[in-house]
C-alpha atoms as a PDB file:
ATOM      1  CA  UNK A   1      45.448  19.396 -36.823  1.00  0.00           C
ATOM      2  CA  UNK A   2      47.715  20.828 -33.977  1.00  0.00           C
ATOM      3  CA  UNK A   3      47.112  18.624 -30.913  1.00  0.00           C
ATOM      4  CA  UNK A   4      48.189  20.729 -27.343  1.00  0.00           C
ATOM      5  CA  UNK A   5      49.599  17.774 -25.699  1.00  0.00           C
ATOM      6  CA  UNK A   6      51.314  15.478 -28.398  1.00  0.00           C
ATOM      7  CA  UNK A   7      52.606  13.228 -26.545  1.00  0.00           C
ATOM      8  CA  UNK A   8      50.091  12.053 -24.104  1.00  0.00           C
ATOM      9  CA  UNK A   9      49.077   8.834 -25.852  1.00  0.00           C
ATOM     10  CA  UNK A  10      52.713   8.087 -25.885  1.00  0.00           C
ATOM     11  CA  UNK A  11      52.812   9.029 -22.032  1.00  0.00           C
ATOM     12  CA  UNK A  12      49.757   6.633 -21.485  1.00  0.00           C
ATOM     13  CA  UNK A  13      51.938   3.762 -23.299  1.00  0.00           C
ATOM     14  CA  UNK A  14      54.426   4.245 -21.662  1.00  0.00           C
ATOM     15  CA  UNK A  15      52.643   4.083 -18.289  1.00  0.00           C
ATOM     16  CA  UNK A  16      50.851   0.975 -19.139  1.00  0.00           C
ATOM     17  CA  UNK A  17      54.643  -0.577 -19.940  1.00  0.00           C
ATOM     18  CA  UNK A  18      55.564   0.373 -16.611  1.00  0.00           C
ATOM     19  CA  UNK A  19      52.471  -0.918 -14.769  1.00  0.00           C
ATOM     20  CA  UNK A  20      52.657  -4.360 -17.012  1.00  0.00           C
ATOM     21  CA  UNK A  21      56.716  -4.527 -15.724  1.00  0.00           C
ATOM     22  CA  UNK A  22      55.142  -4.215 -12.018  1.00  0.00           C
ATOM     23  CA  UNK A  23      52.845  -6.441 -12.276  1.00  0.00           C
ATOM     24  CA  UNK A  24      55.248  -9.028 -13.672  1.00  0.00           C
ATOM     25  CA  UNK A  25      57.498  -8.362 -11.366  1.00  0.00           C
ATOM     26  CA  UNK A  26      55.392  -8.619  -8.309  1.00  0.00           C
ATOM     27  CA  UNK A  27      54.120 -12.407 -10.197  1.00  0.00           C
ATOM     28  CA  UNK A  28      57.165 -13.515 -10.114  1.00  0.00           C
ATOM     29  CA  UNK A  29      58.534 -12.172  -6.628  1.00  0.00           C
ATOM     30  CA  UNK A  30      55.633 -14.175  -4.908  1.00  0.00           C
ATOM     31  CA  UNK A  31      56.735 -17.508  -3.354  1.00  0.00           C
ATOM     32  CA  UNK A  32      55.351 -20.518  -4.736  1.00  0.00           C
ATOM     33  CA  UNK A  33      54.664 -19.102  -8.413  1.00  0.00           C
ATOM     34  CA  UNK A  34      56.235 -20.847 -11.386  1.00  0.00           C
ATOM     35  CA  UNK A  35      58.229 -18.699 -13.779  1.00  0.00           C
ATOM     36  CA  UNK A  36      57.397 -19.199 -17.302  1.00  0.00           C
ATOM     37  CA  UNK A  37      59.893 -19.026 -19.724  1.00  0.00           C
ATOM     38  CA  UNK A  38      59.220 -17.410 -22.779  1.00  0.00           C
ATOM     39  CA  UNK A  39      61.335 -15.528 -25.338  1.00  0.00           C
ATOM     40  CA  UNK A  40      59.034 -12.498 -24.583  1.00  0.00           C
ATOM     41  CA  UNK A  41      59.499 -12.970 -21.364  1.00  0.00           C
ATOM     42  CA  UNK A  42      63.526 -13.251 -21.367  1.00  0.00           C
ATOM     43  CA  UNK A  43      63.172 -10.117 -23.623  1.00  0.00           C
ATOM     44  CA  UNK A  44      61.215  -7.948 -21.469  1.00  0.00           C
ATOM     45  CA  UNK A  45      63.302  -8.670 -18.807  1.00  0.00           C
ATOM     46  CA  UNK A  46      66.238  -7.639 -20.533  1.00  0.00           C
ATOM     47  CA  UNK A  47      64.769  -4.494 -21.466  1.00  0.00           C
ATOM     48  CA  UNK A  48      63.314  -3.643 -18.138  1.00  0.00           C
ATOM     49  CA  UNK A  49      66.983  -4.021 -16.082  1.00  0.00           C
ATOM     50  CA  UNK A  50      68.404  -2.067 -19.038  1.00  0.00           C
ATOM     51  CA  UNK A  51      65.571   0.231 -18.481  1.00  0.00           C
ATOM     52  CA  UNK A  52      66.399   0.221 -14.874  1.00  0.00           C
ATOM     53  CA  UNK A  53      69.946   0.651 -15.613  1.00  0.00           C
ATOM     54  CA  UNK A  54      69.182   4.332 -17.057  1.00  0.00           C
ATOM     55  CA  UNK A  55      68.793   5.179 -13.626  1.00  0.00           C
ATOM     56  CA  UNK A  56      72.003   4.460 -12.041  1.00  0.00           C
ATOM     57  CA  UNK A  57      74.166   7.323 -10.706  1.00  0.00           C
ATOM     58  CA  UNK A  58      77.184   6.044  -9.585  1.00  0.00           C
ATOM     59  CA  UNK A  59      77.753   3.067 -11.880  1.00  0.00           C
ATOM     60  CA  UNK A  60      79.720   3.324 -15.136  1.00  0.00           C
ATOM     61  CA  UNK A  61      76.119   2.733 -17.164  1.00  0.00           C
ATOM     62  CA  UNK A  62      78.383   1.567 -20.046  1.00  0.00           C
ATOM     63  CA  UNK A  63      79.973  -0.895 -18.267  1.00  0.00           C
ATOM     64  CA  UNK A  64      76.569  -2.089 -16.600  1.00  0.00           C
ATOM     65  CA  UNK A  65      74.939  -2.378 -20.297  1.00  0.00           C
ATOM     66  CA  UNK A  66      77.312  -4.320 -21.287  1.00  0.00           C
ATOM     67  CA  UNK A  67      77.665  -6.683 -18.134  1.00  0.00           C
ATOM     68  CA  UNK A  68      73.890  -7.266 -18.788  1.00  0.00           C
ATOM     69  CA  UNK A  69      74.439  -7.931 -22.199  1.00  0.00           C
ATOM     70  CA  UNK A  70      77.233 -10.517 -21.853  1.00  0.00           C
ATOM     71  CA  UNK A  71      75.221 -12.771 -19.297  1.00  0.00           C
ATOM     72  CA  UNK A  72      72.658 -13.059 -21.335  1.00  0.00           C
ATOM     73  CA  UNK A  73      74.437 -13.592 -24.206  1.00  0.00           C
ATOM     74  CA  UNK A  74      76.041 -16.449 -22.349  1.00  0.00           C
ATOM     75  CA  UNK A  75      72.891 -18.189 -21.654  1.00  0.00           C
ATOM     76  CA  UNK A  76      71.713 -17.876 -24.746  1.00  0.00           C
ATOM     77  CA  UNK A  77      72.310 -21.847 -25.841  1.00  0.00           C
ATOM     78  CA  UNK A  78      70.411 -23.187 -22.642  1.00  0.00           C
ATOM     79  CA  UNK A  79      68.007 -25.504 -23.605  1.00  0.00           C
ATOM     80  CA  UNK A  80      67.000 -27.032 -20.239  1.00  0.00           C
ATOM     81  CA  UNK A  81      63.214 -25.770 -19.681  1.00  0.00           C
ATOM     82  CA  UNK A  82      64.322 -26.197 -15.492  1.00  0.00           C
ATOM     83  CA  UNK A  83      67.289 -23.456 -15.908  1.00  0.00           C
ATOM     84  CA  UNK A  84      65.641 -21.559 -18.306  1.00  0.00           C
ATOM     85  CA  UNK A  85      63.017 -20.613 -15.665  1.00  0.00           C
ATOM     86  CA  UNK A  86      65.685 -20.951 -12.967  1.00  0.00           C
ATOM     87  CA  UNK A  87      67.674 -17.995 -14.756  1.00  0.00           C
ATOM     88  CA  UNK A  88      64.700 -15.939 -15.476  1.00  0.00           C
ATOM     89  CA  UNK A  89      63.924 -15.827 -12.039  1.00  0.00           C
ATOM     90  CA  UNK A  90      67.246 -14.902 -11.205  1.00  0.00           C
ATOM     91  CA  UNK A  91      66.824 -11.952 -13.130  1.00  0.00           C
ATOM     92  CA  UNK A  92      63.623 -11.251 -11.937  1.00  0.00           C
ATOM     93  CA  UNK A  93      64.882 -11.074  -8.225  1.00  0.00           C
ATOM     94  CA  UNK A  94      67.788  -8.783  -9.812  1.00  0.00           C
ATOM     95  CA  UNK A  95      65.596  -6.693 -10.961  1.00  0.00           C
ATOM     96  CA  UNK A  96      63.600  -6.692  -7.561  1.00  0.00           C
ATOM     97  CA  UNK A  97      66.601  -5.854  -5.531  1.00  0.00           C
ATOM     98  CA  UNK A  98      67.128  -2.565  -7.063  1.00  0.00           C
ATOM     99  CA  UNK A  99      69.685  -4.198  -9.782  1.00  0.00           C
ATOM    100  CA  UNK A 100      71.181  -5.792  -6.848  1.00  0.00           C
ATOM    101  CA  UNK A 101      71.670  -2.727  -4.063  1.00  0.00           C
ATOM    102  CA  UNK A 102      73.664  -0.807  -7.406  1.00  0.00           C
ATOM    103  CA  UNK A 103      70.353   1.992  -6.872  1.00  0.00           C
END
C-alpha cells in the first residue's frame, strides 16, 4: 500500500522528542528543582547538545562533537550521586544558553 505522506509518523516522533527535550529542559532550568541523575538522563542530554550542535554555523561542528564527547567521557568514572547531578545540571544550563552563546 502506497502511503502519500510516508514519513509523517516519523515527523510526529520526532516532534514528541523535541517537545519531551523542552519539557526537560524547562524542569531542570527552574530554581529549586532537583536534578535526577540517571543514565537516560546523562544520555539524552548528550544527544540533545549534539543535536543542538547540528545547528551551529560558525563553529567547526567537528571540533564541537568531539569537545562534547571528551567531557563526558571524562566524567564518566564519577560516582558521587552530589556531582553526578551537579554535572548534569551543568549541562542542562549549557544546553539552555544556546550551547553557551556558540548559536
Amino acid at each position: 500500500m502506497h502511503h502519500r505522506f510516508p514519513l509523517a509518523g516519523f515527523r510526529d516522533h520526532r516532534q514528541q522528542q523535541q517537545r519531551a527535550i523542552v519539557v526537560t529542559t524547562a524542569a531542570v532550568a527552574m530554581p529549586g528543582v532537583a536534578v535526577q541523575w540517571s543514565r537516560p538522563a546523562v544520555l539524552g542530554l548528550y544527544r540533545a547538545i549534539l543535536r543542538e550542535g547540528r545547528r551551529l554555523q560558525y563553529t567547526d561542528r567537528d571540533f564541537f562533537v568531539s569537545s562534547v564527547r571528551r567531557e563526558f567521557q571524562k566524567h564518566r568514572d564519577v560516582r558521587s550521586t552530589a556531582t553526578r547531578e551537579q554535572l548534569l545540571k551543568k549541562g542542562w544550563n549549557f544546553l539552555n544558553s544556546k550551547l553557551g552563546g556558540l548559536m
